[in-house]
C-alpha atoms as a PDB file:
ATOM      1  CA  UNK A   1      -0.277  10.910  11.632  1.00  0.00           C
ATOM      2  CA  UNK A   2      -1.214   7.602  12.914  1.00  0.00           C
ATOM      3  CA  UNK A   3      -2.318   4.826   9.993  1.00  0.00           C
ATOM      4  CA  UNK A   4      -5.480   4.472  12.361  1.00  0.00           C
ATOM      5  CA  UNK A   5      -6.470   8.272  11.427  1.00  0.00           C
ATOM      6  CA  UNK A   6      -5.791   7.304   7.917  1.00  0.00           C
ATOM      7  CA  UNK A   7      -9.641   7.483   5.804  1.00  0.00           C
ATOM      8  CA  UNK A   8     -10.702   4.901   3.464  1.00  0.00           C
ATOM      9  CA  UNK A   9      -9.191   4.717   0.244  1.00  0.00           C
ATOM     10  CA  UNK A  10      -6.218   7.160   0.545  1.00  0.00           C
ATOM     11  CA  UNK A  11      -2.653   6.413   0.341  1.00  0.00           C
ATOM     12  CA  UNK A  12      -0.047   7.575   2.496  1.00  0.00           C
ATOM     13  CA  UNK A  13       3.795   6.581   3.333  1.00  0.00           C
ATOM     14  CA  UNK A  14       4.695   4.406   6.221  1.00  0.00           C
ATOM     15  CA  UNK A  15       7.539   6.941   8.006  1.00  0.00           C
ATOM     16  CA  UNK A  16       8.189   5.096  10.991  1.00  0.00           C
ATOM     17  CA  UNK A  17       6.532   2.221  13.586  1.00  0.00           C
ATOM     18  CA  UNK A  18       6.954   2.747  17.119  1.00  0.00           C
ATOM     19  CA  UNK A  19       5.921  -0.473  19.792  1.00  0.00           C
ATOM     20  CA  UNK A  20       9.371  -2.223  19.905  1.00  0.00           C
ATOM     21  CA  UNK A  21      11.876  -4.354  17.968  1.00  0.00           C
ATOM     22  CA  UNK A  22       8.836  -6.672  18.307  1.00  0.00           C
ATOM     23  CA  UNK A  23       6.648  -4.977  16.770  1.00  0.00           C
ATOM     24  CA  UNK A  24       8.457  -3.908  13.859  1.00  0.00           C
ATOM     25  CA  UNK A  25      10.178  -7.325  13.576  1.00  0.00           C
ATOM     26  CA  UNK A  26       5.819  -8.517  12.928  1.00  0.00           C
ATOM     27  CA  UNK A  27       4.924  -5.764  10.452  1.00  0.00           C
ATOM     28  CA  UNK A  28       8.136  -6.626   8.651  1.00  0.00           C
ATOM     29  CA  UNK A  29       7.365 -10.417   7.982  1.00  0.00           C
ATOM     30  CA  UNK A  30       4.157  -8.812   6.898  1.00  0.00           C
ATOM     31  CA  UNK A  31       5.292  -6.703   4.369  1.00  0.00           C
ATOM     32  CA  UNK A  32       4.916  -2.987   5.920  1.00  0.00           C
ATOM     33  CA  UNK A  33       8.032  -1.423   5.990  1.00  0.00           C
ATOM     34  CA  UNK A  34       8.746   2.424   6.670  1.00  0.00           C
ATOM     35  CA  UNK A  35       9.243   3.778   2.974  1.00  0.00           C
ATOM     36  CA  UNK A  36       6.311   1.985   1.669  1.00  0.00           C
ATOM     37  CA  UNK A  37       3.502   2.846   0.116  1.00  0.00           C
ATOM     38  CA  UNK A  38       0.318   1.711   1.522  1.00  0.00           C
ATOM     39  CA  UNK A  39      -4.057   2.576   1.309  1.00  0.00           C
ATOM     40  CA  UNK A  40      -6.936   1.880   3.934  1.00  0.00           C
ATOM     41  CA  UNK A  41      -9.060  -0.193   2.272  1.00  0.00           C
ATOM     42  CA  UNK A  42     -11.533  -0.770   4.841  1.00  0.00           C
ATOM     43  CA  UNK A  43     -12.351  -0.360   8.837  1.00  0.00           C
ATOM     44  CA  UNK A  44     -14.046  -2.752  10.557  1.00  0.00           C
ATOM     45  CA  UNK A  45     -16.653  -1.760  12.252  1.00  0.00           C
ATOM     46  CA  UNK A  46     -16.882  -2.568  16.325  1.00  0.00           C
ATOM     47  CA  UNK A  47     -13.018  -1.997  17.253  1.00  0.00           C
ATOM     48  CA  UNK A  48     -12.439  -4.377  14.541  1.00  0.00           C
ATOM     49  CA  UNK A  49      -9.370  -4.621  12.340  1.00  0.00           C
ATOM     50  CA  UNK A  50      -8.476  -2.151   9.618  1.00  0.00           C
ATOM     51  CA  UNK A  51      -7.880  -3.986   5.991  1.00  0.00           C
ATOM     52  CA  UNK A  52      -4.861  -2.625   3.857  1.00  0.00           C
ATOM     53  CA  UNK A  53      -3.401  -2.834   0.450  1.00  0.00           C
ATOM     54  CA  UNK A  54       0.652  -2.341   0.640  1.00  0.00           C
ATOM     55  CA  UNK A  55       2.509  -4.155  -2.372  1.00  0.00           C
ATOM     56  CA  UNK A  56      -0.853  -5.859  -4.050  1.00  0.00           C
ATOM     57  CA  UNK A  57      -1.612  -7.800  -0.894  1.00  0.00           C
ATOM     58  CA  UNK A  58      -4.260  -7.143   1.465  1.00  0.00           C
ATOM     59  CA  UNK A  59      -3.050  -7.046   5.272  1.00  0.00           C
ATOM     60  CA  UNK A  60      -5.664  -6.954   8.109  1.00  0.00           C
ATOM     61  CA  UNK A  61      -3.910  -5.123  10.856  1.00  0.00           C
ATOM     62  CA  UNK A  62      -5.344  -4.544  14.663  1.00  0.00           C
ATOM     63  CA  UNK A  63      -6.372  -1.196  15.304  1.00  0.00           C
ATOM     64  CA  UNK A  64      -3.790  -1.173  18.199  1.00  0.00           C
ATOM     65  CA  UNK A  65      -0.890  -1.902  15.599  1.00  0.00           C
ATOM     66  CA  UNK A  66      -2.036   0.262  13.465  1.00  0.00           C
ATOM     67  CA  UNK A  67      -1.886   3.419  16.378  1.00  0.00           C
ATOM     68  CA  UNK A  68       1.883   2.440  16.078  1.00  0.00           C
ATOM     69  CA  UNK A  69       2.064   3.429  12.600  1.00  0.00           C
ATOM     70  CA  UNK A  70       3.637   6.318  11.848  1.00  0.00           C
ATOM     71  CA  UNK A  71       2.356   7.547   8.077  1.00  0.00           C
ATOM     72  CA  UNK A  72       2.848  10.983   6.243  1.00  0.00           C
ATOM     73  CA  UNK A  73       0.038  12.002   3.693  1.00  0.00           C
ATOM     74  CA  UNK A  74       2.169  11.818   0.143  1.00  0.00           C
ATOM     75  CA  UNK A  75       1.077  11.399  -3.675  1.00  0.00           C
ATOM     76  CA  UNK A  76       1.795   7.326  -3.653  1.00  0.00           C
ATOM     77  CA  UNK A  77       1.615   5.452  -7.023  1.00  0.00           C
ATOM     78  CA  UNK A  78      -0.484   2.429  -6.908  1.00  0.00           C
ATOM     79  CA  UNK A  79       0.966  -1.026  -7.868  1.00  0.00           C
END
């Protein structure tokens, strides 16, 4: 499942990002590595970005980015 399909308020478990070294190289200097645990906090509405918590910080992330995240639906214990 794609963190973009992800509703509001749920957590799930980052399993992979696709897009490139470049990509991945990005969402690693930002904190979101596969393995982690991470919850939609908000969408934007308009094509806007999507907010999320992962490690007690709150990321926005593109909604293009975030159709690059690969995340499984798991029981995630909050931080």
């Amino acid at each position: 499942m794609q963190l973009l399909r992800v509703e509001s308020g749920k957590w799930v478990r980052i399993v992979g990002i696709g897009g490139g070294k470049g990509l991945e190289y990005k969402l690693r200097q930002l904190g979101l590595l596969p393995g982690d645990c991470t919850r939609v906090l908000r969408q934007a509405p308009l094509g806007g970005p999507l907010l999320v918590e992962v490690g007690g910080r709150t990321i926005a992330v593109g909604r293009r980015i975030a159709e690059q995240i690969e995340v499984e639906d798991v029981e995630c214990v909050s931080l």
